[in-house]
N, C-alpha and C. Protein backbone atom coordinates (compact mmCIF):
# COMPACT_ATOMS: atom_id res chain seq x y z
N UNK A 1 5.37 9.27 0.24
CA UNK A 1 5.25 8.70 1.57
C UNK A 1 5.47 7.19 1.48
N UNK A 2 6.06 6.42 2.43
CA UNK A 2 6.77 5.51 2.20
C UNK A 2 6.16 4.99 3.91
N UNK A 3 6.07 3.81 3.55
CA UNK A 3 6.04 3.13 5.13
C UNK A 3 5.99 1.27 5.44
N UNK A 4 6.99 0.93 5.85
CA UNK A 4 6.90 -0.79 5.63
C UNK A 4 6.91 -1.15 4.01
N UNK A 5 7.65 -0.47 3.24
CA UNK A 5 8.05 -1.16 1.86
C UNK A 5 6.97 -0.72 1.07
N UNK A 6 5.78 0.25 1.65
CA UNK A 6 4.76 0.71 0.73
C UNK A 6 5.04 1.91 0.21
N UNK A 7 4.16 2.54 -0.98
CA UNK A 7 4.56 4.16 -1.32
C UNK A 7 3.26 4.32 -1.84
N UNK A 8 2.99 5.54 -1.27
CA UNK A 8 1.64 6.35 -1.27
C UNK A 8 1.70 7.42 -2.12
N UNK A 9 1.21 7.40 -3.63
CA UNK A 9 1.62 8.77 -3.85
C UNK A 9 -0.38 9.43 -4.17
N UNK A 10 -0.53 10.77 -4.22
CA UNK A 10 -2.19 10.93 -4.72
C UNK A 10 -1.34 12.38 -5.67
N UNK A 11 -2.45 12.44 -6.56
CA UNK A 11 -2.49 13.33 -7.83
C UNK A 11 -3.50 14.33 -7.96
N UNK A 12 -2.65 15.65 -8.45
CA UNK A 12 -3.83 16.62 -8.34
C UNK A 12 -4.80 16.78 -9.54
N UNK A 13 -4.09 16.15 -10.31
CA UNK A 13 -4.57 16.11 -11.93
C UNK A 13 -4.92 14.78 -12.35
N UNK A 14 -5.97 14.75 -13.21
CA UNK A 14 -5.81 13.44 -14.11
C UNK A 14 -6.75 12.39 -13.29
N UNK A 15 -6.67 11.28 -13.87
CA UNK A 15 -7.73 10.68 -13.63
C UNK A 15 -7.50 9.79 -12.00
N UNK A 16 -6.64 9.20 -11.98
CA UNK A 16 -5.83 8.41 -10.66
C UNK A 16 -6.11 9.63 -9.32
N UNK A 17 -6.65 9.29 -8.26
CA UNK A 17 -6.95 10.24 -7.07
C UNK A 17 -5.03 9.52 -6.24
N UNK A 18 -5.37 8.17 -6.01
CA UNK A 18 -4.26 7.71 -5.25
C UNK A 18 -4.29 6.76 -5.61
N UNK A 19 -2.81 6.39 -5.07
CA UNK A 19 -2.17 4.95 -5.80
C UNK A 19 -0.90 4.27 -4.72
N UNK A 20 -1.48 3.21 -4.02
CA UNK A 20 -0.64 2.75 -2.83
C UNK A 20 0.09 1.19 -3.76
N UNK A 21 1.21 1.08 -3.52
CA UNK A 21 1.93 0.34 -4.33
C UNK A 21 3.10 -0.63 -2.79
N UNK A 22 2.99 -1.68 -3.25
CA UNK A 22 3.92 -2.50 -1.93
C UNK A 22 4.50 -3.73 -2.91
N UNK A 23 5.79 -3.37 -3.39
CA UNK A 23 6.90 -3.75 -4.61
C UNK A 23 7.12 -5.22 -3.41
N UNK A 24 7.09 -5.27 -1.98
CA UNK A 24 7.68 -6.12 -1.14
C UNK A 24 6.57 -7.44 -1.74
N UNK A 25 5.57 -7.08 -1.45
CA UNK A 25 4.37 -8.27 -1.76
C UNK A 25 3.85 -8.05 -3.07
N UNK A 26 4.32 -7.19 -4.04
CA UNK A 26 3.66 -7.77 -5.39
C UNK A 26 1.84 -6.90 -5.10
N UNK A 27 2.09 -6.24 -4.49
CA UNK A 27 0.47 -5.48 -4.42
C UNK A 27 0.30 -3.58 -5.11
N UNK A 28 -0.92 -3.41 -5.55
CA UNK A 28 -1.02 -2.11 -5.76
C UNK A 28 -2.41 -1.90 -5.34
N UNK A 29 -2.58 -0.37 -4.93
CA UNK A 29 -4.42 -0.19 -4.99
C UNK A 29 -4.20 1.12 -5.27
N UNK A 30 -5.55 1.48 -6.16
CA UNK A 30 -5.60 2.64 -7.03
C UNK A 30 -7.07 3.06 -6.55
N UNK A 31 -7.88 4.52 -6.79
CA UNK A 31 -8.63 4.86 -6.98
C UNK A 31 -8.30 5.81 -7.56
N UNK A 32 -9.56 5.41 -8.95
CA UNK A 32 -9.64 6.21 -9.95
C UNK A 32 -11.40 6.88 -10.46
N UNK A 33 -11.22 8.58 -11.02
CA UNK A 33 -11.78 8.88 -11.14
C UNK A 33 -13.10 8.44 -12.44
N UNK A 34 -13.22 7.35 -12.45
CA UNK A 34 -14.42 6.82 -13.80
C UNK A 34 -14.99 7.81 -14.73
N UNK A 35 -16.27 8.55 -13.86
CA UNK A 35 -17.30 9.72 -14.54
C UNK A 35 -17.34 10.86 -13.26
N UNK A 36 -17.30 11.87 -13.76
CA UNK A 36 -17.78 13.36 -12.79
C UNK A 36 -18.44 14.38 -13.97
N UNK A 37 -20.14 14.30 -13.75
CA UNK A 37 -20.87 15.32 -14.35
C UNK A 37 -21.53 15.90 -13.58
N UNK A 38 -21.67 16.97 -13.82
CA UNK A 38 -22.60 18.09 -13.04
C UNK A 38 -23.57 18.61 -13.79
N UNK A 39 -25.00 17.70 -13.24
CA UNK A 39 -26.09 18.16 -14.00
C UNK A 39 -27.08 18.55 -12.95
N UNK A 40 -27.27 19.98 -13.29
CA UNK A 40 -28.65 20.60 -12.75
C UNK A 40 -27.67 20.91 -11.29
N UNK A 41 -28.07 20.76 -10.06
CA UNK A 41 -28.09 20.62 -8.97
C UNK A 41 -27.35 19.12 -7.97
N UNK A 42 -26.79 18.25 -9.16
CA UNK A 42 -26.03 17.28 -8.80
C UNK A 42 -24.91 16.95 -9.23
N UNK A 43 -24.18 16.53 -8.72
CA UNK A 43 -22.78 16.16 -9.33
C UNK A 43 -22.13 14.29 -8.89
N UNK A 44 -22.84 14.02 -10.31
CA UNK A 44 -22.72 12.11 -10.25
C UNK A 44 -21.09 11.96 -10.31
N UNK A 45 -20.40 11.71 -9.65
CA UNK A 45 -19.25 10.98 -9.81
C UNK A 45 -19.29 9.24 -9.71
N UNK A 46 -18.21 8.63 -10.48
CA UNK A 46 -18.12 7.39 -10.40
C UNK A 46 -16.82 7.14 -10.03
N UNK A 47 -16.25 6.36 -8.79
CA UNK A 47 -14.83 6.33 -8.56
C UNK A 47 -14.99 4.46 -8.61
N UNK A 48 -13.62 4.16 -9.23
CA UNK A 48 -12.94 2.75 -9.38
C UNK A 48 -12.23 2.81 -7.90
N UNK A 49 -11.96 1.63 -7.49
CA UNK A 49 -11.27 1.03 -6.56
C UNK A 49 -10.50 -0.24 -7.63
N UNK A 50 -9.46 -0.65 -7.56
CA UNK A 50 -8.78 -1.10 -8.05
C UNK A 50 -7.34 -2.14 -7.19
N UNK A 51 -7.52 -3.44 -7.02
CA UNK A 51 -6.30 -3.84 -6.39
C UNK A 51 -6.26 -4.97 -7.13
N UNK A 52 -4.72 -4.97 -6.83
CA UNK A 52 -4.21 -6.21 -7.90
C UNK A 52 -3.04 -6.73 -6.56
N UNK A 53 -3.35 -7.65 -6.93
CA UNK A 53 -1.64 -9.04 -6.10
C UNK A 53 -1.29 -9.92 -7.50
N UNK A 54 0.06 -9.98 -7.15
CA UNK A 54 0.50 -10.84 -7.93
C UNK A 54 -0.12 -10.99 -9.57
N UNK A 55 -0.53 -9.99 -9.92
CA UNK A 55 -0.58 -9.53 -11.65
C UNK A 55 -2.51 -9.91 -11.68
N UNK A 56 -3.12 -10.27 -10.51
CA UNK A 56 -4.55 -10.40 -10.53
C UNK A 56 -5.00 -8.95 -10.05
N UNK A 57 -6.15 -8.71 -11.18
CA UNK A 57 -6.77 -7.37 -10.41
C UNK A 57 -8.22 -7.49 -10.46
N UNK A 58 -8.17 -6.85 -9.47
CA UNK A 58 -10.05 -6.98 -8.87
C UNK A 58 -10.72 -5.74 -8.94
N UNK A 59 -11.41 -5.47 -9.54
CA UNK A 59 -12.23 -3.76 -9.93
C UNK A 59 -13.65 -3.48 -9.43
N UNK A 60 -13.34 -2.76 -8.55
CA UNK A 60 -14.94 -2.11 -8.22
C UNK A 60 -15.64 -0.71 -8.61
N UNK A 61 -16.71 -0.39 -9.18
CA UNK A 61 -16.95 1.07 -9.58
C UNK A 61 -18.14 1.31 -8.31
N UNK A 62 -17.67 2.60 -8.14
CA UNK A 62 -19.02 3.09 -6.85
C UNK A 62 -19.36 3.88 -7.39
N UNK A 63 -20.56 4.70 -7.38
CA UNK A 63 -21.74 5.64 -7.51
C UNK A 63 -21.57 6.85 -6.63
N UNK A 64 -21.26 8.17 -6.96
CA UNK A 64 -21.51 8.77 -5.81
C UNK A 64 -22.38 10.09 -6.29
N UNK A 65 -23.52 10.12 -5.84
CA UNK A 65 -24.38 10.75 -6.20
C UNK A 65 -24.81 11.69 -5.50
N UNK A 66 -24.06 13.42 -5.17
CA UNK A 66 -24.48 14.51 -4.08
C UNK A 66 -24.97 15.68 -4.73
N UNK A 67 -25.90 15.98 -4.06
CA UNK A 67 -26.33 17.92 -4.71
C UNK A 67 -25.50 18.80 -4.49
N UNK A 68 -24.88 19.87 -5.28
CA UNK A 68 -24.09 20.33 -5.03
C UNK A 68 -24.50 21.43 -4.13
N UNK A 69 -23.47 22.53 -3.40
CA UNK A 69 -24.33 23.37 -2.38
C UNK A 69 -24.81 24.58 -3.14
C-alpha cells in the first residue's frame, strides 16, 4: 500500500508487526514484537514503536499486559 510517497507493508511472521517507510522525507516507523509469554492466565507482550528521520531513531517499548480468555 502506497500513498503520498509512503509504503505500508505489515507481516504475518517474524518479529516486525508493520513498517511505514516515506523514501520522500527520509522517514520510517516500525512496530515490533519485543517479548510475548503466556504465563498462567496472562499473556505479557512487549511491542517497540520505532521512528527514525534522517538516520535518527527514537525507540519506545510498551507493556501490554491481558488475561487471556
Amino acid at each position: 500500500m502506497a500513498a503520498h510517497g509512503q509504503q505500508l507493508q505489515t507481516f504475518e511472521a517474524g518479529p516486525t508487526l508493520v513498517m511505514v517507510e516515506d523514501p520522500e522525507v527520509h522517514s520510517k516507523f516500525e512496530i515490533t514484537v519485543e517479548r510475548d509469554d503466556l504465563r498462567g492466565d496472562e499473556d505479557q507482550i512487549d511491542l517497540s514503536f520505532q521512528a527514525s528521520k534522517n538516520g535518527e531513531t527514537k525507540t519506545r517499548v510498551q507493556n501490554l499486559d491481558s488475561p487471556s480468555p
